[in-house]
C-alpha atoms as a PDB file:
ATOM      1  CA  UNK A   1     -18.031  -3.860 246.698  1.00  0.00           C
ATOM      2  CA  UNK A   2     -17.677  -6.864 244.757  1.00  0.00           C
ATOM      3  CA  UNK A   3     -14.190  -7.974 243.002  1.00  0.00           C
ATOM      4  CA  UNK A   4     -13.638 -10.968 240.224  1.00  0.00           C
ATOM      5  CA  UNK A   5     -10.903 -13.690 240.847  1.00  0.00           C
ATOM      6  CA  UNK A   6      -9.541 -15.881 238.110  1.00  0.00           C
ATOM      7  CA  UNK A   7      -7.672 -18.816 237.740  1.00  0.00           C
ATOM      8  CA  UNK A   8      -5.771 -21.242 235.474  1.00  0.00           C
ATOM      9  CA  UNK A   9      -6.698 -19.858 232.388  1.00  0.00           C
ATOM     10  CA  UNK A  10      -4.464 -21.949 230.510  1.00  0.00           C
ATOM     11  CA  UNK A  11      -4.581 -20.240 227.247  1.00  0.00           C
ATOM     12  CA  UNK A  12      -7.916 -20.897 226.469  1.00  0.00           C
ATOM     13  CA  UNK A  13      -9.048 -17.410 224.802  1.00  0.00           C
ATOM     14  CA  UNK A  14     -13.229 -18.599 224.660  1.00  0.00           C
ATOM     15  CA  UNK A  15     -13.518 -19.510 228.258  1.00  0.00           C
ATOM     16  CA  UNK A  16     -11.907 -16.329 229.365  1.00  0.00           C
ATOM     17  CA  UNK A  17     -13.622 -14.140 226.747  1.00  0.00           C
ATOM     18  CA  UNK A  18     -16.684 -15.738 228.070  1.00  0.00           C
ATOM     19  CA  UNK A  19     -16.271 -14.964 231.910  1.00  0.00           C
ATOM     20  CA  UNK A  20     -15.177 -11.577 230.897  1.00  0.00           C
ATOM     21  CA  UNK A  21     -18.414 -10.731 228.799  1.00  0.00           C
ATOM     22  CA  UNK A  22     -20.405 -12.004 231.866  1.00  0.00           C
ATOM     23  CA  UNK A  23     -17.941  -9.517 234.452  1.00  0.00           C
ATOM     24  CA  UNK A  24     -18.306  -6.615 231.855  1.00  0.00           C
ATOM     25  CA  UNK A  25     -22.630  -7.212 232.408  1.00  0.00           C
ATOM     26  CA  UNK A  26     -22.139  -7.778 236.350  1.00  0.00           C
ATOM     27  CA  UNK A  27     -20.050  -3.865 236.186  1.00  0.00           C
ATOM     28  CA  UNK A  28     -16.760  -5.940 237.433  1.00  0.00           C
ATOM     29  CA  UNK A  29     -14.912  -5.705 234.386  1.00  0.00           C
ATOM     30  CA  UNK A  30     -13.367  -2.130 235.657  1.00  0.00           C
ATOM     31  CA  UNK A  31     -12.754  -2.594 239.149  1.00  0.00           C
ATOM     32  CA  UNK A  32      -9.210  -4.618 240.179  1.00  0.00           C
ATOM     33  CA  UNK A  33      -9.662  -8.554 239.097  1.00  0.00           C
ATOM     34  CA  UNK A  34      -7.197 -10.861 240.751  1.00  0.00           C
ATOM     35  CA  UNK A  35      -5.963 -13.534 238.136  1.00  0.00           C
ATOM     36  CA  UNK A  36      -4.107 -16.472 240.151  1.00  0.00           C
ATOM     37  CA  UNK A  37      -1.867 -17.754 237.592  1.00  0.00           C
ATOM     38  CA  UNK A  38      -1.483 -20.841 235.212  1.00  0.00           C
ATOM     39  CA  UNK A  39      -2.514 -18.464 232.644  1.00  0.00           C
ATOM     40  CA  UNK A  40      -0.634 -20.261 229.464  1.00  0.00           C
ATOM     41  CA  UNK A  41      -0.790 -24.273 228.645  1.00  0.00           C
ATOM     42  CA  UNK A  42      -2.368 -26.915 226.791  1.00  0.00           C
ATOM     43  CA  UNK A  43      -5.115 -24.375 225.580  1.00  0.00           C
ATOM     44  CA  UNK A  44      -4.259 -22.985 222.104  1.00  0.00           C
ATOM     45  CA  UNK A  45      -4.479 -19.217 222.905  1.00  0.00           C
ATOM     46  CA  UNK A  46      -1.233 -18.434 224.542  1.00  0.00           C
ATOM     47  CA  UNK A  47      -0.201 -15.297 223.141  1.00  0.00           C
ATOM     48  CA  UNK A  48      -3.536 -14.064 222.731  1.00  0.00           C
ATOM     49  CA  UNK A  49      -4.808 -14.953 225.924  1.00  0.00           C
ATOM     50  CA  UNK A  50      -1.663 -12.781 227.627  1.00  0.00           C
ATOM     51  CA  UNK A  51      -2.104  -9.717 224.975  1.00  0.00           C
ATOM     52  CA  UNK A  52      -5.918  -9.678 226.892  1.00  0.00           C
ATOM     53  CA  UNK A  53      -4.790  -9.852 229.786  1.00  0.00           C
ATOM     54  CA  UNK A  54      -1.923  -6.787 229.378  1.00  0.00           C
ATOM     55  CA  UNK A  55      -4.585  -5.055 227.498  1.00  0.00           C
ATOM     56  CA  UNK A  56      -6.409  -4.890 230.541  1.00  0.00           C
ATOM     57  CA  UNK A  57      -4.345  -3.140 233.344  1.00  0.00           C
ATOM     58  CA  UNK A  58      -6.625  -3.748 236.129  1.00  0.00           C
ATOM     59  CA  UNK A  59      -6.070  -7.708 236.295  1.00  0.00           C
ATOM     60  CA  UNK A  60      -3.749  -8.553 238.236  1.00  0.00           C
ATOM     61  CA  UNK A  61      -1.812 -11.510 237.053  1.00  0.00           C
ATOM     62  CA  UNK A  62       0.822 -13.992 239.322  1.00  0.00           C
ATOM     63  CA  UNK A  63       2.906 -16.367 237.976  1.00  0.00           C
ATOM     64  CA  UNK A  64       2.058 -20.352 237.822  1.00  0.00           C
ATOM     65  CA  UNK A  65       4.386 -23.431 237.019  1.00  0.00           C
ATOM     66  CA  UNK A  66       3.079 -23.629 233.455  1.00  0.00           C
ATOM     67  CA  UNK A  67       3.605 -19.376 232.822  1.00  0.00           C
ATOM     68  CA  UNK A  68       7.453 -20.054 234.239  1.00  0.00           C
ATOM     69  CA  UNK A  69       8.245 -23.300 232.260  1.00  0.00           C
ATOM     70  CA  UNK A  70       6.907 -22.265 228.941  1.00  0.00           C
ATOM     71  CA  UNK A  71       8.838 -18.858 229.640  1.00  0.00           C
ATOM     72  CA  UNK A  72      11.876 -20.936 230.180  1.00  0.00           C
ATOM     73  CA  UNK A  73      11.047 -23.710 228.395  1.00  0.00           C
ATOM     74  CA  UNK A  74      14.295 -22.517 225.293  1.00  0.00           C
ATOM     75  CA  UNK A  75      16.829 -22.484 228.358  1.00  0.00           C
ATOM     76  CA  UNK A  76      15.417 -25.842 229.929  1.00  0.00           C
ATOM     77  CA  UNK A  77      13.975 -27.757 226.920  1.00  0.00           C
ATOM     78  CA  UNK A  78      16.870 -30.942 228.087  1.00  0.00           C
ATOM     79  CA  UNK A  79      16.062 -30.376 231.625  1.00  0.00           C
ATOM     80  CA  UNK A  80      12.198 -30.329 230.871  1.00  0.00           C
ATOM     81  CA  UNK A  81      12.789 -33.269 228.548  1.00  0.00           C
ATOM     82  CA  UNK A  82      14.174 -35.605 231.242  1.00  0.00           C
ATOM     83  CA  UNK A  83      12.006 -34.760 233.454  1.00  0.00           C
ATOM     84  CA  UNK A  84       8.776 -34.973 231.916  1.00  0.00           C
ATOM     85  CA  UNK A  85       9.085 -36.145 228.004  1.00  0.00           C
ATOM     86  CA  UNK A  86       8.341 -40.065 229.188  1.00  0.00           C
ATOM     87  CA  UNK A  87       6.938 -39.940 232.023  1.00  0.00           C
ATOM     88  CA  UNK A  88       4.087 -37.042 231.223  1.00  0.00           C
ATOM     89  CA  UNK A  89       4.578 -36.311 227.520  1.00  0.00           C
ATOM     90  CA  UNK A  90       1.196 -34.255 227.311  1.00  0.00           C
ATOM     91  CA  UNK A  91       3.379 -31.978 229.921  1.00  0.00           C
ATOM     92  CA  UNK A  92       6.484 -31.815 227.947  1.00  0.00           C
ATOM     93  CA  UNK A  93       4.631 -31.554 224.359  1.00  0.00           C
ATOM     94  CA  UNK A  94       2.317 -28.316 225.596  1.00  0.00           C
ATOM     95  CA  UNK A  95       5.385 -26.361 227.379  1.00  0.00           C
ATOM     96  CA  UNK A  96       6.893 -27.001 223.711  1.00  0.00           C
ATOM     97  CA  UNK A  97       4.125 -25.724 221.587  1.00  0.00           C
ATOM     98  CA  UNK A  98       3.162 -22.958 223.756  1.00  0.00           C
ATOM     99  CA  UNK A  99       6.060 -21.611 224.056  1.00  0.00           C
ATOM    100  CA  UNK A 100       6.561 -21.636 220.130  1.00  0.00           C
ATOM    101  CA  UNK A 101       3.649 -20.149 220.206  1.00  0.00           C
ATOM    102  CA  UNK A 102       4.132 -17.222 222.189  1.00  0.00           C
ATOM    103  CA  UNK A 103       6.409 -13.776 221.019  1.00  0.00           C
ATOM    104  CA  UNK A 104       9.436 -12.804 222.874  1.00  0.00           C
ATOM    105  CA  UNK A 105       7.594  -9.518 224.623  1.00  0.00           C
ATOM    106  CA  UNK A 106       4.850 -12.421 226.076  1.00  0.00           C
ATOM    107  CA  UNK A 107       7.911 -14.580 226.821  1.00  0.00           C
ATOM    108  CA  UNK A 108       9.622 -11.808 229.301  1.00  0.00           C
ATOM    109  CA  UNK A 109       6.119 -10.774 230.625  1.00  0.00           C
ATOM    110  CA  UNK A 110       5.563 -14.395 231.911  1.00  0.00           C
ATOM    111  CA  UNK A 111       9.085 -14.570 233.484  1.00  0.00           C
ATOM    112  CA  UNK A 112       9.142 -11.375 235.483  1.00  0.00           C
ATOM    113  CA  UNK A 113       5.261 -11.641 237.407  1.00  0.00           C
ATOM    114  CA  UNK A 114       5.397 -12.345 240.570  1.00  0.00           C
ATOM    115  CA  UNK A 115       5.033 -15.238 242.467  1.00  0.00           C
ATOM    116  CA  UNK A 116       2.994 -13.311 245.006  1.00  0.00           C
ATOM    117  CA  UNK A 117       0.919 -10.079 245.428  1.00  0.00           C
ATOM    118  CA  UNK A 118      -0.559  -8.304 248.344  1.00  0.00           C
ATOM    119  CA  UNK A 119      -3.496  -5.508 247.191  1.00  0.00           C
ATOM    120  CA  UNK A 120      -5.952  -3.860 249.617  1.00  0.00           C
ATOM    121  CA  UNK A 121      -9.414  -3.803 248.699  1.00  0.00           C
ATOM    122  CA  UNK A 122     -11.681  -1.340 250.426  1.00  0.00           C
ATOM    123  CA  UNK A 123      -9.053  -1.358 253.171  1.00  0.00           C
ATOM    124  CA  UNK A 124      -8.604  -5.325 253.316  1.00  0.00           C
ATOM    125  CA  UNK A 125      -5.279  -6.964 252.637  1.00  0.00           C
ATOM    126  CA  UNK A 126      -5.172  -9.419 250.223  1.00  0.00           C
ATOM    127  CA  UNK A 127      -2.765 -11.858 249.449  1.00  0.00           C
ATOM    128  CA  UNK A 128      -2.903 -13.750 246.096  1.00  0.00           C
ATOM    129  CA  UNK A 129      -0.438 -16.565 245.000  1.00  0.00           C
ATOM    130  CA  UNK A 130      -0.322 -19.595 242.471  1.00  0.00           C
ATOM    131  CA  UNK A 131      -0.151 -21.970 245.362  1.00  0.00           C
ATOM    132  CA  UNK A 132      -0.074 -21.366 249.114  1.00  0.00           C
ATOM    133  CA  UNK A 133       1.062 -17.974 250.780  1.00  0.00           C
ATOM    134  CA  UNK A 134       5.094 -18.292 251.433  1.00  0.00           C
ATOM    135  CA  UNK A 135       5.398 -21.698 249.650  1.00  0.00           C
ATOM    136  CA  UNK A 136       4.989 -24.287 247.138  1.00  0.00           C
ATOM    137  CA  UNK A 137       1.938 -26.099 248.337  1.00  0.00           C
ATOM    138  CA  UNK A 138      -1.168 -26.426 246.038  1.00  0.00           C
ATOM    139  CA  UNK A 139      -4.415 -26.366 248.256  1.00  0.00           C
ATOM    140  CA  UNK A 140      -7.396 -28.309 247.722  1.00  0.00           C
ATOM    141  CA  UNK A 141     -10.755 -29.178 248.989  1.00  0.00           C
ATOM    142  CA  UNK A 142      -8.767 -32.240 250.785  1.00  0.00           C
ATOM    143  CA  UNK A 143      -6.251 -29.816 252.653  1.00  0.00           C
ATOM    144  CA  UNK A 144      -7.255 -29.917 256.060  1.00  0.00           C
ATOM    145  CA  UNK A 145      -7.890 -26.789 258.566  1.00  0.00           C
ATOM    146  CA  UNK A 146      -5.190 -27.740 260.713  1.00  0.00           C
ATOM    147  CA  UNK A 147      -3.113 -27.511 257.955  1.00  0.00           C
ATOM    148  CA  UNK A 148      -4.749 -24.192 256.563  1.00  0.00           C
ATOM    149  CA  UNK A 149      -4.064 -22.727 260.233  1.00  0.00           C
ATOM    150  CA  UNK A 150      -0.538 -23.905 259.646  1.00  0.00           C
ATOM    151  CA  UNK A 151      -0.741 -21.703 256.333  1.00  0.00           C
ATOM    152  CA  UNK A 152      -1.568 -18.789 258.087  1.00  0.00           C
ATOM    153  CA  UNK A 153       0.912 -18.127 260.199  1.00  0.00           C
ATOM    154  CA  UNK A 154       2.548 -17.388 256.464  1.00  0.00           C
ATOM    155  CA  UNK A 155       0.917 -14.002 256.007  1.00  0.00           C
ATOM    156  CA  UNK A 156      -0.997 -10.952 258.014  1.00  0.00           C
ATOM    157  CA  UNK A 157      -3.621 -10.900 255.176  1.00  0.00           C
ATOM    158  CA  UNK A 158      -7.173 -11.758 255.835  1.00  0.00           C
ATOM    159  CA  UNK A 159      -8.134 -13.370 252.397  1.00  0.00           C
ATOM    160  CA  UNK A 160      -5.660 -15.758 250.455  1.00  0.00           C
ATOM    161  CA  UNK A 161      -6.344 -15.833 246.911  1.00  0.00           C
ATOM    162  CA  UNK A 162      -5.226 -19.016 245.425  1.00  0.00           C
ATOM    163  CA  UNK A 163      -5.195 -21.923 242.395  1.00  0.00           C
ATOM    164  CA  UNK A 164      -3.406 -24.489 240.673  1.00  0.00           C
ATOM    165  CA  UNK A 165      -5.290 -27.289 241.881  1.00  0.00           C
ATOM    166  CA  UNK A 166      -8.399 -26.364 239.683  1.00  0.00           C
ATOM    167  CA  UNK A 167     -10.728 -27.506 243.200  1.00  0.00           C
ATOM    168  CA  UNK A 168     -13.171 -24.380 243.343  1.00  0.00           C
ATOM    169  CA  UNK A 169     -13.570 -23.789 247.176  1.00  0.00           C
ATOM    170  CA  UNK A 170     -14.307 -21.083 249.485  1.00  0.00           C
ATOM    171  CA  UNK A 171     -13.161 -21.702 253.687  1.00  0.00           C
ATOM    172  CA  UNK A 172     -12.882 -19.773 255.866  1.00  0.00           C
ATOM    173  CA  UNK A 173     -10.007 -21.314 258.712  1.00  0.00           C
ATOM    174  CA  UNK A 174      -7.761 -19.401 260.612  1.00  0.00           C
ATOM    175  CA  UNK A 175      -9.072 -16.156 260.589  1.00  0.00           C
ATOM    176  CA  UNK A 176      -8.551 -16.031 256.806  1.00  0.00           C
ATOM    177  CA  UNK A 177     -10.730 -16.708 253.870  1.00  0.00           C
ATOM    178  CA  UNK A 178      -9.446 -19.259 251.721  1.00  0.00           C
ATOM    179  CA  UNK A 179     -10.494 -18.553 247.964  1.00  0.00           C
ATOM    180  CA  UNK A 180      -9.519 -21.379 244.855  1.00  0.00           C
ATOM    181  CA  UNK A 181     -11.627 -20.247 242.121  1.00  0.00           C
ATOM    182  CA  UNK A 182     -11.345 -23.316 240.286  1.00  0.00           C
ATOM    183  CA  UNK A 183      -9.793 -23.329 236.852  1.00  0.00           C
ATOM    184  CA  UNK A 184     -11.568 -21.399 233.952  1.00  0.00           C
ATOM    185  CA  UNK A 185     -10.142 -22.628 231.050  1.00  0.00           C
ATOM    186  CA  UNK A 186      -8.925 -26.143 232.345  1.00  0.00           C
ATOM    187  CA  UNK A 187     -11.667 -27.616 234.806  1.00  0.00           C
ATOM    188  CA  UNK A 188     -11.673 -30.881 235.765  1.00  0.00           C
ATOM    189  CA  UNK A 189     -15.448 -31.792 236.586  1.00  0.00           C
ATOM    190  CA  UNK A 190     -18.042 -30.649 234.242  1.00  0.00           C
ATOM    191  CA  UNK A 191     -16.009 -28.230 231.764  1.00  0.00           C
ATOM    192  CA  UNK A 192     -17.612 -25.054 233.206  1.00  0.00           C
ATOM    193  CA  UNK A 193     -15.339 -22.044 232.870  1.00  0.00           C
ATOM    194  CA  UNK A 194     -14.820 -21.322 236.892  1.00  0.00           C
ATOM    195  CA  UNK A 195     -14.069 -17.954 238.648  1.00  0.00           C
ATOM    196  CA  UNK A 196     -14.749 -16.598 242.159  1.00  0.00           C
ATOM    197  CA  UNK A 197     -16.656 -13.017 243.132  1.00  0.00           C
ATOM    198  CA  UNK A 198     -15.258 -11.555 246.084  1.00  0.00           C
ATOM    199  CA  UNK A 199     -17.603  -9.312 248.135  1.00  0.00           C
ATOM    200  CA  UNK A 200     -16.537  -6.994 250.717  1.00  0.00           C
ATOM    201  CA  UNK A 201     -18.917  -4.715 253.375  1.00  0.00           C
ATOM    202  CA  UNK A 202     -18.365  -2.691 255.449  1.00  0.00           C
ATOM    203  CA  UNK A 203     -18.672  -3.955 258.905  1.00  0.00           C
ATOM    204  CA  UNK A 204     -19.438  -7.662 257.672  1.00  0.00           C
ATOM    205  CA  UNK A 205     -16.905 -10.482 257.207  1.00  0.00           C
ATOM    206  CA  UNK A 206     -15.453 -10.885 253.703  1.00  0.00           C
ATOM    207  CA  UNK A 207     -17.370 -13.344 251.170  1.00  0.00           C
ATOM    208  CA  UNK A 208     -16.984 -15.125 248.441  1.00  0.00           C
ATOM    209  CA  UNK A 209     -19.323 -16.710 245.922  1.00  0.00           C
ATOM    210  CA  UNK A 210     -17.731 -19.749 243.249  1.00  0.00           C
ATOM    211  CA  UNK A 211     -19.558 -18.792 239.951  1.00  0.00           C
ATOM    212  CA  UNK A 212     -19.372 -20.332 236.576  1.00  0.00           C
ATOM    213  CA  UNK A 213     -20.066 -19.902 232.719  1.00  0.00           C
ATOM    214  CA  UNK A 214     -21.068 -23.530 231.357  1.00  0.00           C
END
């Protein structure tokens, strides 16, 4: 059985109506699809990019830094201001206008995901999380296996489903596979919408292929 995995949508409706249109032709579309946060920011599609993903109650959505700030971002405009209206302005500005952009029902949806799932697929746990499992730490094709294996220890779960560093990789360290899908609507190599397929057998290790709609 095969499952999709997203990432870092960042409101970009096109890129993720894209990838969707090619899930719906590989039959993926109606099994579970893991979406790994990040899914508001700098693209122009907030609100409409969250309506399609509540419209669709087999993704399963975590929250990412940019889904809790623009959530907050009425509460925490000073704070946010401060903190990143000299220093990164291009951060500051797009909290601002997506969360003007977004409705109060989108607003509350963002604040209360979760910063962390576990699903079983075909009888494999799954753990899927912004960042790293049980903390803060954005993973990358730089982050080293011993520091992977330190990772581990952080959950039971044999696959960790992961993003925010918009690195597409697939590892497999510590008796877990490591899956970053790579961002879809925000990539930062050769502006390919990015997104994982997950394949599980019975009998055979879990897989994972990086795919790509460019």
């Amino acid at each position: 059985m095969q499952y999709a995995i997203l990432s870092d949508i960042h409101a970009h409706l096109p890129a993720l109506q894209a990838v969707w249109s090619r899930l719906e032709a590989a039959g993926l579309a109606d099994r579970p699809v893991l979406n790994a946060g990040d899914s508001v920011g700098y693209g122009t599609d907030p609100e409409a990019c969250v309506r399609f993903l509540r419209g669709h109650s087999n993704i399963i959505t975590v929250k990412g830094n940019y889904d809790k700030n623009v959530a907050l971002f009425p509460k925490r405009e000073a704070t946010y201001r401060l903190k990143w209206g000299l220093l990164r302005p291009e951060k500051f500005g797009t909290l601002r206008e997506s969360s003007a952009a977004i409705t109060d029902e989108t607003r509350h949806w963002l604040s209360d995901l979760p910063a962390e799932v576990s699903v079983t697929l075909d009888t494999v746990q799954v753990v899927m999380s912004h960042y790293s499992p049980g903390s803060k730490e954005g993973i990358g094709t730089w982050t080293p296996d011993s520091r992977l294996k330190e990772l581990a220890k952080n959950t039971k779960a044999k696959i960790v489903v992961c993003g925010h560093t918009h690195t597409p990789f697939v590892r497999r360290v510590g008796g877990i596979l490591w899956i970053n899908p790579g961002s879809l609507g925000l990539p930062r190599d050769d502006g390919a919408f990015r997104y994982a397929v997950l394949t599980l057998e019975p009998g055979l290790p879990p897989s994972a292929e990086l795919r790509f709609v460019g």
